[in-house]
Protein backbone atom coordinates (compact mmCIF):
# COMPACT_ATOMS: atom_id res chain seq x y z
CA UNK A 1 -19.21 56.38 -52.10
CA UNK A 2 -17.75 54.53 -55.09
CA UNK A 3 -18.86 52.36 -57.21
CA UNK A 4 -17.24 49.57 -56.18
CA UNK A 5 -18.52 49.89 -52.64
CA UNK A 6 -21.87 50.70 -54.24
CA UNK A 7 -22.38 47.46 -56.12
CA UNK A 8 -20.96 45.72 -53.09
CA UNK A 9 -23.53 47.05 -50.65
CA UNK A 10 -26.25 46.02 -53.48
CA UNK A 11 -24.96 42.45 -53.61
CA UNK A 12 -25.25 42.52 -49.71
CA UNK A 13 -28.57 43.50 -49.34
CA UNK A 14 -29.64 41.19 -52.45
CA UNK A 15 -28.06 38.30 -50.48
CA UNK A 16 -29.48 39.40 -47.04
CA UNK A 17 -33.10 39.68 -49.12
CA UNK A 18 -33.10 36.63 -50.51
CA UNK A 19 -32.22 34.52 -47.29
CA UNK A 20 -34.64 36.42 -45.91
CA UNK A 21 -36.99 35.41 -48.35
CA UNK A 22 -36.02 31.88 -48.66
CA UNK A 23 -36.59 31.70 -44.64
CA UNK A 24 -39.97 33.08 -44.62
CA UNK A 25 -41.73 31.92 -47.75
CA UNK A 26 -42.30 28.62 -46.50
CA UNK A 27 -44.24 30.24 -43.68
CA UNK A 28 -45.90 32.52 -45.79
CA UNK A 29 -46.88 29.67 -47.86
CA UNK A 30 -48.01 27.67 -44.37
CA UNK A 31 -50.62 30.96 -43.65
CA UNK A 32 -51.85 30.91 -46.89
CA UNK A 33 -53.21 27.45 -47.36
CA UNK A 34 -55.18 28.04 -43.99
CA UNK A 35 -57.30 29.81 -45.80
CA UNK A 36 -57.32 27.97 -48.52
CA UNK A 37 -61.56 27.22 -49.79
CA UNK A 38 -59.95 24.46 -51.09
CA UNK A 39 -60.71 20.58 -49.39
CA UNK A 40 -57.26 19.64 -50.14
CA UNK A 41 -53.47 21.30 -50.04
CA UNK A 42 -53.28 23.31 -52.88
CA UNK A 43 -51.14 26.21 -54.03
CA UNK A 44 -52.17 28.58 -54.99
CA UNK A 45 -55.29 28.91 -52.59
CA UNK A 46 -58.41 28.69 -54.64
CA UNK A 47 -60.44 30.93 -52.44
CA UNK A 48 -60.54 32.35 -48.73
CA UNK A 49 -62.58 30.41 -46.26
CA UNK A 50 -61.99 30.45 -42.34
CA UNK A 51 -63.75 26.51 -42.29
CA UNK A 52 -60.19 24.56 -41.11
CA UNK A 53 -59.84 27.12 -38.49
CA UNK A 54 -62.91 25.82 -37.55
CA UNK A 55 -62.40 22.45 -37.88
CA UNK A 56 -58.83 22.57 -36.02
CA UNK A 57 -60.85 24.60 -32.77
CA UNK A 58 -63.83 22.05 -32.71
CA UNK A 59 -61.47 18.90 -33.42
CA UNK A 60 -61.19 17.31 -30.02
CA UNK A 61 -57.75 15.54 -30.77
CA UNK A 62 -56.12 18.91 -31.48
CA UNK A 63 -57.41 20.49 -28.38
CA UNK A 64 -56.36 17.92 -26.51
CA UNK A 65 -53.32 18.37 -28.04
CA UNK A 66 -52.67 21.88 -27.87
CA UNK A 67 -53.79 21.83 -24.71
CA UNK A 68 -51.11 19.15 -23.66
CA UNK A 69 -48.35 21.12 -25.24
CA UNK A 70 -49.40 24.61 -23.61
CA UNK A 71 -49.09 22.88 -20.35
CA UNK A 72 -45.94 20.98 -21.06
CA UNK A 73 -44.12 23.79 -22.50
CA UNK A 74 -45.39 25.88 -19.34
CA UNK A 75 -43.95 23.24 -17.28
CA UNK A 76 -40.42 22.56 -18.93
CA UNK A 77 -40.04 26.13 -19.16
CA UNK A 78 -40.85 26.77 -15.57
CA UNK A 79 -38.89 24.02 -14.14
CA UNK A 80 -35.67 25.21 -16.70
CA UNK A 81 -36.04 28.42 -15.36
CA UNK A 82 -35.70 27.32 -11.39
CA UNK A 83 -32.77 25.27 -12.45
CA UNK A 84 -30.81 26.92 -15.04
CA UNK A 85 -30.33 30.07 -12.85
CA UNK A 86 -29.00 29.15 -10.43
CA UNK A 87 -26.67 27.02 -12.34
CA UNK A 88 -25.48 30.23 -14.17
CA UNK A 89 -24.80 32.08 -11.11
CA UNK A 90 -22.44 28.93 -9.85
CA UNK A 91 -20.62 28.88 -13.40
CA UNK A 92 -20.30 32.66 -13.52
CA UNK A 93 -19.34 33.41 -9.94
CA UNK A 94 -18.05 30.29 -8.14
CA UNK A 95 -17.32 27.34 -10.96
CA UNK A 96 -13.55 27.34 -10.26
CA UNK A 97 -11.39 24.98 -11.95
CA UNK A 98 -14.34 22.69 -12.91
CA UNK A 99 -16.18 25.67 -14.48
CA UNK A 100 -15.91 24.87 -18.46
CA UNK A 101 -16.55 20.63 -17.45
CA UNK A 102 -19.94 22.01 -15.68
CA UNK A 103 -21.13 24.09 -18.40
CA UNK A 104 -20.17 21.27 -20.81
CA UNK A 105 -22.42 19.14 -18.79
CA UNK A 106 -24.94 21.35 -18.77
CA UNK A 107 -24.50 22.36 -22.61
CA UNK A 108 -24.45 18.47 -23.53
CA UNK A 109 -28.11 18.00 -25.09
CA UNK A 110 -27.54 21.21 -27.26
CA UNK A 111 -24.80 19.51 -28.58
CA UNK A 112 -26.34 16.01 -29.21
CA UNK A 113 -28.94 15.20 -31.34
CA UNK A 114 -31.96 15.23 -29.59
CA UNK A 115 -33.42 11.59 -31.33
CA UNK A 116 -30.13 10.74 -29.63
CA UNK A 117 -30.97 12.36 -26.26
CA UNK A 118 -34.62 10.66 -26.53
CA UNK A 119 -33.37 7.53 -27.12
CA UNK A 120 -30.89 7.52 -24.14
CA UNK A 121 -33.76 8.89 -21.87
CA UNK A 122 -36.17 6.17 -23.77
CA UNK A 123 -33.58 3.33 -22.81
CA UNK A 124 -33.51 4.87 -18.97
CA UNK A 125 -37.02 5.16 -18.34
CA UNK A 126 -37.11 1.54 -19.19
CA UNK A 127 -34.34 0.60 -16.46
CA UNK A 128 -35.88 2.19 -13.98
CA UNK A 129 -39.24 0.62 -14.51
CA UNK A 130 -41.31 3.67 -15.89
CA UNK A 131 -41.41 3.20 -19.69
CA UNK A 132 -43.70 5.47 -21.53
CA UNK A 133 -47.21 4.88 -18.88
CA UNK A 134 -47.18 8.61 -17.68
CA UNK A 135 -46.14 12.12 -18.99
CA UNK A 136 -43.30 12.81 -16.51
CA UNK A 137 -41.07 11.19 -18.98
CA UNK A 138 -42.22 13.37 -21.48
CA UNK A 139 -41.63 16.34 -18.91
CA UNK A 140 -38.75 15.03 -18.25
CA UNK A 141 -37.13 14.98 -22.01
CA UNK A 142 -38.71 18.87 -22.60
CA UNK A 143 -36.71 20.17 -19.44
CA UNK A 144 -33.80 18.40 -20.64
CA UNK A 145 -33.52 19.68 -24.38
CA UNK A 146 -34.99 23.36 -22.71
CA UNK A 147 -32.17 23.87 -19.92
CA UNK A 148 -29.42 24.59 -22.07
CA UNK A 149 -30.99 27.70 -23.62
CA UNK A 150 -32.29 29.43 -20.29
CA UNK A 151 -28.50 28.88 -19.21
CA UNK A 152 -26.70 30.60 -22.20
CA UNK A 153 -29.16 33.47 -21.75
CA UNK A 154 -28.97 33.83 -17.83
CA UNK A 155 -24.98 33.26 -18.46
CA UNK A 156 -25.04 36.21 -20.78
CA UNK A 157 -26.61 38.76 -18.64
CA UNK A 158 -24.75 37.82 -15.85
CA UNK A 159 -21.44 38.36 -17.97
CA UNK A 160 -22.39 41.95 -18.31
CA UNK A 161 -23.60 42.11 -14.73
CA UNK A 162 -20.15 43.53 -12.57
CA UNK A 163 -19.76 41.67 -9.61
CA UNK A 164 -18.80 45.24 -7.87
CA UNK A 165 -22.72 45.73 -7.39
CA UNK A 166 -23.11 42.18 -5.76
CA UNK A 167 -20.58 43.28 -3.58
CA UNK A 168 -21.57 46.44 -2.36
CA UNK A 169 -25.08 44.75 -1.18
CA UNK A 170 -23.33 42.32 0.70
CA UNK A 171 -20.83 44.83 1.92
CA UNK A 172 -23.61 46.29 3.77
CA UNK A 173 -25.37 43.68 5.56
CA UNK A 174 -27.05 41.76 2.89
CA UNK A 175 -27.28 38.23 2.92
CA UNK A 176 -26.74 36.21 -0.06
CA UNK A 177 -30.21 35.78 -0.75
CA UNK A 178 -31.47 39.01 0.01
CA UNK A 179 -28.83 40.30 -2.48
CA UNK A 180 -30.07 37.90 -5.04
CA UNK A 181 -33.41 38.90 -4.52
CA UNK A 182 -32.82 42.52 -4.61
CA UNK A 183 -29.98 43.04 -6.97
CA UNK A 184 -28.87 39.78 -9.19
CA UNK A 185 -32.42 38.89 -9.56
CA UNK A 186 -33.70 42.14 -11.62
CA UNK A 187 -30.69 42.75 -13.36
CA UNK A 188 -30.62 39.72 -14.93
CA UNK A 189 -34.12 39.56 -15.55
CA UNK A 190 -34.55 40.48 -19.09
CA UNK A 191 -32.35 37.32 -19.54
CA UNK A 192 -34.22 34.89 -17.48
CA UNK A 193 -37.48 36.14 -19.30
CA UNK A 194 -35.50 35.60 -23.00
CA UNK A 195 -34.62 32.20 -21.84
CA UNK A 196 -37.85 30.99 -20.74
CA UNK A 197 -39.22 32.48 -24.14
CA UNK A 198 -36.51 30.18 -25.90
CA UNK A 199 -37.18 27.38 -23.86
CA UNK A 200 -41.33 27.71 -24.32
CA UNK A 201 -40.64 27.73 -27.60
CA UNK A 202 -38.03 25.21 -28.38
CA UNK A 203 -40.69 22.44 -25.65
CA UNK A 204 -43.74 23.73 -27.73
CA UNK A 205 -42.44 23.27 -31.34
CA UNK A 206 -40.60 19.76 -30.47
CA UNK A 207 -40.69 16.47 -32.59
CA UNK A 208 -37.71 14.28 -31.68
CA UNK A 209 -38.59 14.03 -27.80
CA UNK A 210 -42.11 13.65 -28.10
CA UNK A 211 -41.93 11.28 -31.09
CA UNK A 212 -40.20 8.77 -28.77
CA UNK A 213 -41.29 10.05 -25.17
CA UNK A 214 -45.18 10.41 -25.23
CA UNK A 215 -47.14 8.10 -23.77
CA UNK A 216 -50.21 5.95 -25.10
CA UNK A 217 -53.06 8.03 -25.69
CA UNK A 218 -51.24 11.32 -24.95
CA UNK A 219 -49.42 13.02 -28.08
CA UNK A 220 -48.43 17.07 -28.09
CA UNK A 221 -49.77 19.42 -31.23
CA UNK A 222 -46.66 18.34 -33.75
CA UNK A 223 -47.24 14.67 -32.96
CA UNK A 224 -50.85 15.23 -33.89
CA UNK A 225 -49.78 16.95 -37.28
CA UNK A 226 -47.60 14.32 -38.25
CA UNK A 227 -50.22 11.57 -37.51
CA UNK A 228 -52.86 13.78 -39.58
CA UNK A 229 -51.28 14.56 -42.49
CA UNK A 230 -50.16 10.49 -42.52
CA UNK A 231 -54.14 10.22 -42.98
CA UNK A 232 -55.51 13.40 -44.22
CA UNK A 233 -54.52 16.12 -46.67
CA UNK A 234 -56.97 18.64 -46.09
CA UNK A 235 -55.42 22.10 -44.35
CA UNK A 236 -56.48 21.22 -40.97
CA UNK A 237 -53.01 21.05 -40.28
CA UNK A 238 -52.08 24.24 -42.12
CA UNK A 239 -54.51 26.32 -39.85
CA UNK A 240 -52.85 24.40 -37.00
CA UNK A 241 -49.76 25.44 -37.47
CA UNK A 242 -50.65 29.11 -38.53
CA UNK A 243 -52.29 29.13 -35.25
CA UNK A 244 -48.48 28.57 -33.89
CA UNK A 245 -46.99 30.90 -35.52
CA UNK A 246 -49.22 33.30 -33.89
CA UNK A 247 -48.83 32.52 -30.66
CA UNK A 248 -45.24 32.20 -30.75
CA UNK A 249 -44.79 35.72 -32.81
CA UNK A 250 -47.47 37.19 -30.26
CA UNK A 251 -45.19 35.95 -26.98
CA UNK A 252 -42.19 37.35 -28.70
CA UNK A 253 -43.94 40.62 -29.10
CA UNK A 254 -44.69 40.47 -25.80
CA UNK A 255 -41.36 40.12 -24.52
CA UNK A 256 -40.16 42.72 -26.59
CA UNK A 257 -42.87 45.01 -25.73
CA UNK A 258 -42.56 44.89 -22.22
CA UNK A 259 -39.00 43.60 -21.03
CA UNK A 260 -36.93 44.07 -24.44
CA UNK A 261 -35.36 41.55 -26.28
CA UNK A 262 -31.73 42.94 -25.57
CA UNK A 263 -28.51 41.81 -26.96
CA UNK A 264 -26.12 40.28 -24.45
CA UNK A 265 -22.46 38.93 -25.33
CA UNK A 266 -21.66 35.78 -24.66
C-alpha cells in the first residue's frame, strides 16, 4: 500500500471516529449524570449514586408516563404494521400507473415536518368535533408519523422477494391468502419486524405530535421531561432518559439477536 493511500485511509477512519464520537458523546454524557451524587446537573459527576433512578421509578407522573408511551408506541406500531403491509404489497405488485402518486401519499408525513403534520391533524380534530378530550388523537398522529417507516422496510424486502415464488404457490392451488400466509408473509418478515422496531421507536421517542396532540391530564415520557426540566434541574430526567436508551438498545438487540437486522435495497 502506498503512502498516499495510507494517509488517506487514516484521514478516513479519523473522520469516521470523530462523527462517531460527536454522535455518541452526548449520550454518554446523558448516562453519566444519572448517576450523578450530585442534586443538580453537573458535569463532571461528583459521585455515583443510583437515588434518581429511584426517584424516576417511584415518581408517579413518570410512570404514568412511561406507561402511556409503552402502550401508545405498542399501539401505533401495531396498527402501522396491519396497514403498511399490505400497502407495500399493492405498490410492489399491483400499483400500476398510479404506483409512485400512492407511495408519495403514503411517504407524505416523512417528508413534512411533523409540527406541520400535528398542526394539520390539530386543526382536523377540531372540525370534526374531537379536539384534544381523548387519546385517539394522539393515536392517531403516532400511526401517522410511524406508517411511512414500516412501508419503506416492508417495500424493501419485498423488492428482493421474486415474484416467481408467489407464483409457483398460486400455480398450484393456492389462494391469494393462503400464499400470503405461507410464502410472502415469512419472507418478508425480517422486514415487517425492522419496521415495527422503527416505528416503536420513532412513536416512543416523539415530541412534535405529542406536544400538540395530548390531551389534558395525559402527556407521554418526553412531554414529561420537557415539563420537568422547565421546573427542576435535578437528574431525574437524566435517569429517565438513560432508562430509554436501554430499552430501545435492548429491543434492537433483540431484533438482531433473533430475526437479524438485514440490509435490504431500496
Amino acid at each position: 500500500m502506498s503512502a498516499n493511500a495510507s494517509l488517506g485511509r487514516g484521514l478516513f477512519l479519523a473522520l469516521v471516529t470523530a462523527v462517531y464520537v460527536f454522535l455518541m458523546l452526548p449520550i454518554a454524557i446523558v448516562v453519566a449524570l444519572s448517576f450523578n451524587s450530585a442534586r443538580s446537573l453537573s458535569f463532571p459527576p461528583q459521585g455515583f449514586s443510583l437515588r434518581w433512578y429511584v426517584a424516576f421509578f417511584q415518581s408517579e407522573p413518570f410512570m404514568d408516563a412511561f406507561v402511556l408511551s409503552l402502550w401508545l408506541a405498542a399501539l401505533a406500531t401495531a396498527t402501522a404494521v396491519l396497514i403498511a403491509t399490505p400497502a407495500a404489497i399493492y405498490y410492489v405488485r399491483h400499483g400500476g400507473r398510479w404506483r409512485e402518486l400512492f407511495r408519495l401519499y403514503v411517504l407524505a408525513p416523512l417528508l413534512l415536518p411533523e409540527i406541520l403534520t400535528a398542526i394539520a391533524l390539530l386543526f382536523f380534530y377540531y372540525e370534526i368535533g374531537i379536539g384534544t378530550k381523548t387519546v385517539v388523537g394522539l393515536y392517531i398522529g403516532h400511526v401517522v408519523v410511524c406508517l411511512p417507516f414500516v412501508f419503506l422496510q416492508v417495500t424493501a424486502s419485498l423488492y428482493n422477494l421474486s415474484p416467481s415464488l408467489e407464483e409457483a404457490a398460486r400455480s398450484l392451488g393456492a389462494v391469494p391468502l393462503t400464499t400470503f400466509r405461507r410464502i410472502t408473509l415469512p419472507l418478508i418478515k425480517p422486514g415487517v419486524i425492522n419496521g415495527a422496531l422503527f416505528a416503536f421507536i420513532i412513536s416512543f421517542d416523539n415530541v412534535s405530535i405529542s406536544l400538540l396532540l395530548k390531551g389534558i391530564g395525559t402527556t407521554t415520557l418526553p412531554m414529561q421531561m420537557f415539563d420537568y426540566l422547565r421546573w427542576g434541574s435535578d437528574p431525574t430526567t437524566a435517569a429517565a432518559s438513560t432508562v430509554s436508551i436501554v430499552m430501545t438498545l435492548g429491543a434492537v438487540l433483540l431484533v438482531d439477536r433473533f430475526v437479524g437486522l438485514r440490509a435490504m435495497r431500496y
